[in-house]
Protein backbone atom coordinates (compact mmCIF):
# COMPACT_ATOMS: atom_id res chain seq x y z
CA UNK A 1 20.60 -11.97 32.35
CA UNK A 2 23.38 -12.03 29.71
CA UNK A 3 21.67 -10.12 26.52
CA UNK A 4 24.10 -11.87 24.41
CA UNK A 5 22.96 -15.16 25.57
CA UNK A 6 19.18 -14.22 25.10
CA UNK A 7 20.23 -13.41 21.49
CA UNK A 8 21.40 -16.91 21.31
CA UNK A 9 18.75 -18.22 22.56
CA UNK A 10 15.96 -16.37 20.44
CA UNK A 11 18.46 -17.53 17.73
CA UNK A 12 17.80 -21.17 18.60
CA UNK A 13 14.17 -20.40 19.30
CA UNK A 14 13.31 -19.56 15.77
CA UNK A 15 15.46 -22.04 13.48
CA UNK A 16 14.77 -24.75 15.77
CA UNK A 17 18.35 -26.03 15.77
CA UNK A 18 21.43 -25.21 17.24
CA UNK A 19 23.62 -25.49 14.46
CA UNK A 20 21.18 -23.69 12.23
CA UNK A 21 21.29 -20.56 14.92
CA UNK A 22 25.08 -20.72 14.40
CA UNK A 23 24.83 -20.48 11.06
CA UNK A 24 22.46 -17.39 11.62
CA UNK A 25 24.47 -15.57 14.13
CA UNK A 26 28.48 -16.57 11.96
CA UNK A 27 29.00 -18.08 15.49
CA UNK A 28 30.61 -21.48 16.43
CA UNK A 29 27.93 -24.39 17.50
CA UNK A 30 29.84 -25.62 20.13
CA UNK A 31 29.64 -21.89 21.65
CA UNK A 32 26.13 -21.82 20.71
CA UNK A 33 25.42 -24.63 22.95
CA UNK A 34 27.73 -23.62 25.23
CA UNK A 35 26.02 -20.32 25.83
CA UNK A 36 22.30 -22.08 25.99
CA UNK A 37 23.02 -24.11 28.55
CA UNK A 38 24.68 -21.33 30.90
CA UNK A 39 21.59 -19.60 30.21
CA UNK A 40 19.55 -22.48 31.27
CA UNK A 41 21.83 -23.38 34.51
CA UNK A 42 21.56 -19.39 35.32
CA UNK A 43 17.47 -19.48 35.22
CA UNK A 44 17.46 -23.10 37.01
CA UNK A 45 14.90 -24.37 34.06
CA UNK A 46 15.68 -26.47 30.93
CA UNK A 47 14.44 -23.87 27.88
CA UNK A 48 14.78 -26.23 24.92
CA UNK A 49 14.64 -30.25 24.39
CA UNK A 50 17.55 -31.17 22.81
CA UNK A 51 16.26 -33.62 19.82
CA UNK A 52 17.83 -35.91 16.96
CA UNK A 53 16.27 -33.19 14.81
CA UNK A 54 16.49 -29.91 16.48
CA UNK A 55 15.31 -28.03 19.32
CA UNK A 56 11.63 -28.19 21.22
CA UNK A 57 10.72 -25.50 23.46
CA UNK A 58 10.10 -26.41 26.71
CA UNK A 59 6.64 -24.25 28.66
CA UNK A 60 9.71 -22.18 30.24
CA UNK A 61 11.16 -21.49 26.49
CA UNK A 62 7.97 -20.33 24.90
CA UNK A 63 7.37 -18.04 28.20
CA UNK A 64 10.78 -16.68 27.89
CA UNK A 65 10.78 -15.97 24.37
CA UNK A 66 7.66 -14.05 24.42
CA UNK A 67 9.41 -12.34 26.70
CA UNK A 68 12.49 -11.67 25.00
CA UNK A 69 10.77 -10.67 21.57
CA UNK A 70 8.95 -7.87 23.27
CA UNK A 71 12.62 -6.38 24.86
CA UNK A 72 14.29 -6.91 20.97
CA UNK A 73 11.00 -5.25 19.82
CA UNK A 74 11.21 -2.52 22.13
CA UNK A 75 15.50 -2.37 21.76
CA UNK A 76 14.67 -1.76 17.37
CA UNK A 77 12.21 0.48 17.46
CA UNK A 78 14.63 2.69 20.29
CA UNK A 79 17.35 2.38 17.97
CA UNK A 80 14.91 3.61 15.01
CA UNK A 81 13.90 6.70 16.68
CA UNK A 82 17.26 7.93 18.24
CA UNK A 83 19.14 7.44 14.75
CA UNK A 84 16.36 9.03 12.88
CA UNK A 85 17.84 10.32 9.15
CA UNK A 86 21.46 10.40 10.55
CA UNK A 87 21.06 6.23 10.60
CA UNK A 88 24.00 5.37 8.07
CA UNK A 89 22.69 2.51 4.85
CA UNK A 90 25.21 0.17 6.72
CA UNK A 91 23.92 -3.45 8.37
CA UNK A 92 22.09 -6.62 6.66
CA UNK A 93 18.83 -6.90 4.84
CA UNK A 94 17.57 -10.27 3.66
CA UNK A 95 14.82 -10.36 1.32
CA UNK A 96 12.72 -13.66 0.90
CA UNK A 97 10.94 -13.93 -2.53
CA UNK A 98 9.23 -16.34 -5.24
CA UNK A 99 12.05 -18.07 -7.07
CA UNK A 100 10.15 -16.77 -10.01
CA UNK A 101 10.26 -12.94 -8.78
CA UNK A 102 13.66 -13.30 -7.17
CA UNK A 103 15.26 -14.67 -10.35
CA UNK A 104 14.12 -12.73 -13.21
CA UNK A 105 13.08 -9.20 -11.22
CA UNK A 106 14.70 -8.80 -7.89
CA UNK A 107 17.98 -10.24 -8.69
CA UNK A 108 18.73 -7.16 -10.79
CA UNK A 109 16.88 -4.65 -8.88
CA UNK A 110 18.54 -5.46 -5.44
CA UNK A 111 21.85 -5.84 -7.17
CA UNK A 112 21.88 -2.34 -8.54
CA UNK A 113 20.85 -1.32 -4.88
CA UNK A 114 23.34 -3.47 -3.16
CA UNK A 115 26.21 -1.59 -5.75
CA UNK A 116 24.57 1.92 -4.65
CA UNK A 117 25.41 1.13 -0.79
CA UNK A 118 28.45 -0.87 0.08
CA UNK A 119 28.28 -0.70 3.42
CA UNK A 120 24.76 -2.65 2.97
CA UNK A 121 24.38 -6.85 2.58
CA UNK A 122 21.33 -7.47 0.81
CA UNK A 123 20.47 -10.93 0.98
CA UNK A 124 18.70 -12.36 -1.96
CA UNK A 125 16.60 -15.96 -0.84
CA UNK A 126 14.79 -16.28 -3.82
CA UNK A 127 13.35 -20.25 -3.18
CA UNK A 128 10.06 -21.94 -3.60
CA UNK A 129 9.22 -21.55 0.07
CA UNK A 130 7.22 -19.63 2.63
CA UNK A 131 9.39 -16.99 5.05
CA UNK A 132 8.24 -16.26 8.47
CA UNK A 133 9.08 -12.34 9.63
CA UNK A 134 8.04 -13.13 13.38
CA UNK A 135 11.19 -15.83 13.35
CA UNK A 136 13.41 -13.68 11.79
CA UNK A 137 13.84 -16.11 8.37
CA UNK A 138 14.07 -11.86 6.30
CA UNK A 139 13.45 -8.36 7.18
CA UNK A 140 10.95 -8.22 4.04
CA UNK A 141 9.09 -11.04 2.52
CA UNK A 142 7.36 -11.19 -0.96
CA UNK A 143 4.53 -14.17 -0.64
CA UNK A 144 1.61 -15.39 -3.12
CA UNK A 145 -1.06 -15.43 -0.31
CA UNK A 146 -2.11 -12.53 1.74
CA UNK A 147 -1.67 -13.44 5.50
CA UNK A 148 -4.81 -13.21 7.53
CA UNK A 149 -3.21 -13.08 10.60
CA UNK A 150 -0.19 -11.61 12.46
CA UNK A 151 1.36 -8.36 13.51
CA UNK A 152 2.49 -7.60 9.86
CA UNK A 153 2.52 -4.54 7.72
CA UNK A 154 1.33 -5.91 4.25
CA UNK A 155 0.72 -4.09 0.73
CA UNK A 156 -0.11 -5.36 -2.30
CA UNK A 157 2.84 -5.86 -4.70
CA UNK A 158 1.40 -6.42 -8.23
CA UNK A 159 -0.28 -8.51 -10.41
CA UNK A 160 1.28 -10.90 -12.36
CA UNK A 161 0.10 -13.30 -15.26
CA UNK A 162 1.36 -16.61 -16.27
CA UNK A 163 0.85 -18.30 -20.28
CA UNK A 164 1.86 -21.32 -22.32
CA UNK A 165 5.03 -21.18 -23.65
CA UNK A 166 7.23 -23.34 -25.97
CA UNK A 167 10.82 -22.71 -27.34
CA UNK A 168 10.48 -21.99 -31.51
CA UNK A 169 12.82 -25.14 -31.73
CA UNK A 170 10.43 -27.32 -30.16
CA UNK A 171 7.76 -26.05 -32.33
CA UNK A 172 9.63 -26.05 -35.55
CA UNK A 173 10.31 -30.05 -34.77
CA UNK A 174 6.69 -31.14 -33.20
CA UNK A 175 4.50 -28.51 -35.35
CA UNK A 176 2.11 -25.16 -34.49
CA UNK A 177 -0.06 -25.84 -31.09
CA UNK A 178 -3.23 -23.63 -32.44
CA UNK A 179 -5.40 -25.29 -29.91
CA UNK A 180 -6.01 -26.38 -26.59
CA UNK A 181 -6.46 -30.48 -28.25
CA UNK A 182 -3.32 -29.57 -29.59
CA UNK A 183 -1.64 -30.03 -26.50
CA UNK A 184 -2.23 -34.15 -26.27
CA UNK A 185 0.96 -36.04 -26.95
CA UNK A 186 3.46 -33.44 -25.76
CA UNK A 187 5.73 -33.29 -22.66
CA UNK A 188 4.14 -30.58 -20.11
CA UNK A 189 7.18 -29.05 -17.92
CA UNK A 190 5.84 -28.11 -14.22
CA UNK A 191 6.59 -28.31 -10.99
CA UNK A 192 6.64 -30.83 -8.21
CA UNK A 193 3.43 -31.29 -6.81
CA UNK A 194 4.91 -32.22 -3.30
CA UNK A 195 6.89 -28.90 -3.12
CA UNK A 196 3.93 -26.81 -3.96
CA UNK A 197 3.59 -24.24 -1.07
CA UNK A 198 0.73 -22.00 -1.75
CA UNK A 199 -2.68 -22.48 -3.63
CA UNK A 200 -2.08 -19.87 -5.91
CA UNK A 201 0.30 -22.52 -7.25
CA UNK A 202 -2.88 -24.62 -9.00
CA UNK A 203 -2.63 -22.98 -12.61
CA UNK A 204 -1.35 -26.45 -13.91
CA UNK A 205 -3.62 -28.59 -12.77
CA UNK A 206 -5.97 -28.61 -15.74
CA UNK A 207 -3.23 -29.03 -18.19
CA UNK A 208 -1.64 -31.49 -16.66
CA UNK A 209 -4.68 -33.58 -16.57
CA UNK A 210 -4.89 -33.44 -20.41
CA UNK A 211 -1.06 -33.67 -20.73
CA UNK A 212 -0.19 -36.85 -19.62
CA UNK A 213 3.74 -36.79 -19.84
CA UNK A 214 5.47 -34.75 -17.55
CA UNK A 215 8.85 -33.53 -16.88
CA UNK A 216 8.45 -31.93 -13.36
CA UNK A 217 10.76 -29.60 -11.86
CA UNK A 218 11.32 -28.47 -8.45
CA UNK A 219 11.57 -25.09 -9.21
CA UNK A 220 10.72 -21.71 -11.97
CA UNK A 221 14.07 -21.84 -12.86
CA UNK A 222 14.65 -25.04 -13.53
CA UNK A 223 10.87 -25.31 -16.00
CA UNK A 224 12.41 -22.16 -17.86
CA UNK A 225 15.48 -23.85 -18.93
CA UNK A 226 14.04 -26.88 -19.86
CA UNK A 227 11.00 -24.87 -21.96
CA UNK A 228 13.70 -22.35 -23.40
CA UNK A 229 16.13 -25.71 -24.56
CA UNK A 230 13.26 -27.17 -26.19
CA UNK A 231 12.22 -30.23 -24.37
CA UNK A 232 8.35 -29.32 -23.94
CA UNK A 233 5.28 -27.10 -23.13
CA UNK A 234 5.26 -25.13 -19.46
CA UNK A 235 3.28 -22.36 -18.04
CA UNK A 236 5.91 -19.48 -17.35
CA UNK A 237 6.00 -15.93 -16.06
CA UNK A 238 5.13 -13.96 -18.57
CA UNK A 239 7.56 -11.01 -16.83
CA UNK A 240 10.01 -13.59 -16.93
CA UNK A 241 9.54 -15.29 -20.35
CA UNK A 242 9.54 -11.80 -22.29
CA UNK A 243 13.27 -11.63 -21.75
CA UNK A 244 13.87 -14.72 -23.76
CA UNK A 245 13.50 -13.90 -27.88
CA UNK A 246 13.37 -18.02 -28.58
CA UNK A 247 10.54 -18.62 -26.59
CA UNK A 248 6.86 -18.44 -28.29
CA UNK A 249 3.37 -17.45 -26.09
CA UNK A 250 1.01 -19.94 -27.04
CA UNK A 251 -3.17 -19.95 -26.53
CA UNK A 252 -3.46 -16.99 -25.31
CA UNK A 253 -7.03 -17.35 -23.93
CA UNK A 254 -5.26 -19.51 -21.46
CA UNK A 255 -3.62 -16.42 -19.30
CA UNK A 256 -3.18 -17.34 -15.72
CA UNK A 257 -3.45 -14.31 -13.06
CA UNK A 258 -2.00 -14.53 -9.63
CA UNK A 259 -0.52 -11.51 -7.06
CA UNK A 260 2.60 -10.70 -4.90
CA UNK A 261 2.24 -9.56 -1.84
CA UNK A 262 4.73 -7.31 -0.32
CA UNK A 263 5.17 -7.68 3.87
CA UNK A 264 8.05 -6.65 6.44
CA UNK A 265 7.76 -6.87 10.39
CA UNK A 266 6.49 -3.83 12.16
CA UNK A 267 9.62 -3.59 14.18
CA UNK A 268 12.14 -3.36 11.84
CA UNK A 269 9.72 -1.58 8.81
CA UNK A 270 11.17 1.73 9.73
CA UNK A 271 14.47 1.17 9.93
CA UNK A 272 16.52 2.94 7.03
CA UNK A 273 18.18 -0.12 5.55
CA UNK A 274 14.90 -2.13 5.22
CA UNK A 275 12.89 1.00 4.58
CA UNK A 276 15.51 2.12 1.56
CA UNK A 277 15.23 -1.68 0.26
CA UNK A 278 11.29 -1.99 0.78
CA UNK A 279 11.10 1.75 -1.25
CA UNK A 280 13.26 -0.26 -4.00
CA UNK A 281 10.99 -3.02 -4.44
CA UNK A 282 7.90 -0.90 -4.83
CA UNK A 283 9.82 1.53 -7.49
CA UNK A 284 10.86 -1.11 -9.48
CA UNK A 285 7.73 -3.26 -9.49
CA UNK A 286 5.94 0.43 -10.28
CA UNK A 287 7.74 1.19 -12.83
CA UNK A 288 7.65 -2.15 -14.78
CA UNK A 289 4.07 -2.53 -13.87
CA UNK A 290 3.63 -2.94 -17.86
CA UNK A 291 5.35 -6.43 -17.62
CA UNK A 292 3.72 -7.89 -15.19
CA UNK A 293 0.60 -8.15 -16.40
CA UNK A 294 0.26 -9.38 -20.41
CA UNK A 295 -2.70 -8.95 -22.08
């Protein structure tokens, strides 16, 4: 069997589409689909069911992907141990974060580490999402829950607290917010419930029964801005609010605590580009440990 056509495949495999395995591998779709079905004509069995919506695999496409992942798992960790030291910073590492973390931390961190190397790609996802390392979505994933299951190499990132904010503007125009029953009548910016992806996520659900206007925004980004121009109350980062002189911590007995956790894939850990980016994340969340965490 054609590696490159097994590549493909596993490509397919684990974005469920052709077109998004395209994408994934800067290929054509056409010759993605081309190259899947030779694949399938040379084993005599259909791998994946071609769908409206993507790609199902078929008995014969889970057996040969388990099958596959073991020879790409056994192909890395060869090409980890015969380019020991001498392996050159070159090739692509995508990191999947928090948009919260990957906006107001990582962005800078993996930027100065990106200018450091330019024969690296770091790729930045920072999205309000979940990231599977077994499909090959990054190389090293930053998640609010600690996975209780899967061949995963995981370490605890940091801390991190969350407060009430409001933009001095908003509280020059609407008057102090001293209390918690202070809160009634104004707009509370948060997120979309439907798009909320992990349960350490539920910091908002007591105010936002006593706050019963809402502006709700589909991402950390998005509440900042709307908190920073002055259109209401949010719960924000505190690592991420710091940065922004305008913006006023309010109640602080109302401090929200959650964690990052910090995982890459076993395979890949030990490669130098994802070990050199892994070592920056840790550094840089070490040394700012201070900001994290507000008292």
């Amino acid at each position: 069997m054609d590696w490159d056509r097994i590549r493909i495949f596993l490509a397919v495999a684990r974005s469920g589409q052709i077109l998004g395995a395209a994408r994934h591998l800067g290929l054509n779709h056409a010759t993605v689909g081309r190259q899947l079905t030779a694949l399938e004509e040379e084993l005599g069995t259909a791998l994946v069911e071609r769908q409206t919506n993507g790609c199902v695999l078929t008995q014969a496409g889970e057996v040969l992907m388990r099958a596959a992942e073991k020879v790409e798992s056994e192909l890395l960790q060869a090409g980890t141990r015969l380019s020991g030291a001498t392996e050159a910073l070159t090739g692509t590492v995508r990191v999947g974060a928090p948009d919260g973390l990957g906006n107001y931390f990582l962005s800078r961190t993996l930027g100065a580490l990106a200018e450091l190397h330019p024969d690296l790609t770091i790729q930045l996802v920072p999205l309000p999402r979940t990231f599977s390392l077994s499909r090959r979505e990054a190389d090293i994933v930053v998640t609010l829950d600690r996975p209780k299951q899967g061949r995963l190499i995981v370490r605890k990132l940091t801390d991190y607290s969350l407060s009430v904010y409001a933009a001095k503007s908003y509280l020059d125009q609407r008057g102090a917010i001293a209390s918690v029953d202070d809160l009634d009548g104004h707009l509370f910016v948060t997120h979309v419930e439907d798009f909320v992806y992990s349960r350490a996520l539920d910091y908002a659900a007591e105010l936002g029964k006593r706050m019963k206007r809402h502006y709700e925004c589909g991402s950390v980004v998005a509440q900042m801005e709307a908190v920073r121009a002055g259109h209401g109350v949010g719960i924000l980062h505190d690592y991420a609010a710091v940065q922004y002189p305008e913006l006023r911590r309010l109640l602080p007995e109302l401090r929200f605590t959650r964690t990052y956790w910090l995982m890459s894939h076993p395979d890949t850990h030990d490669t130098r580009r994802v070990a050199e980016v892994y070592a920056a994340i840790t550094r840089a969340v070490g040394e700012a440990k201070g900001r994290f965490v507000l008292a």
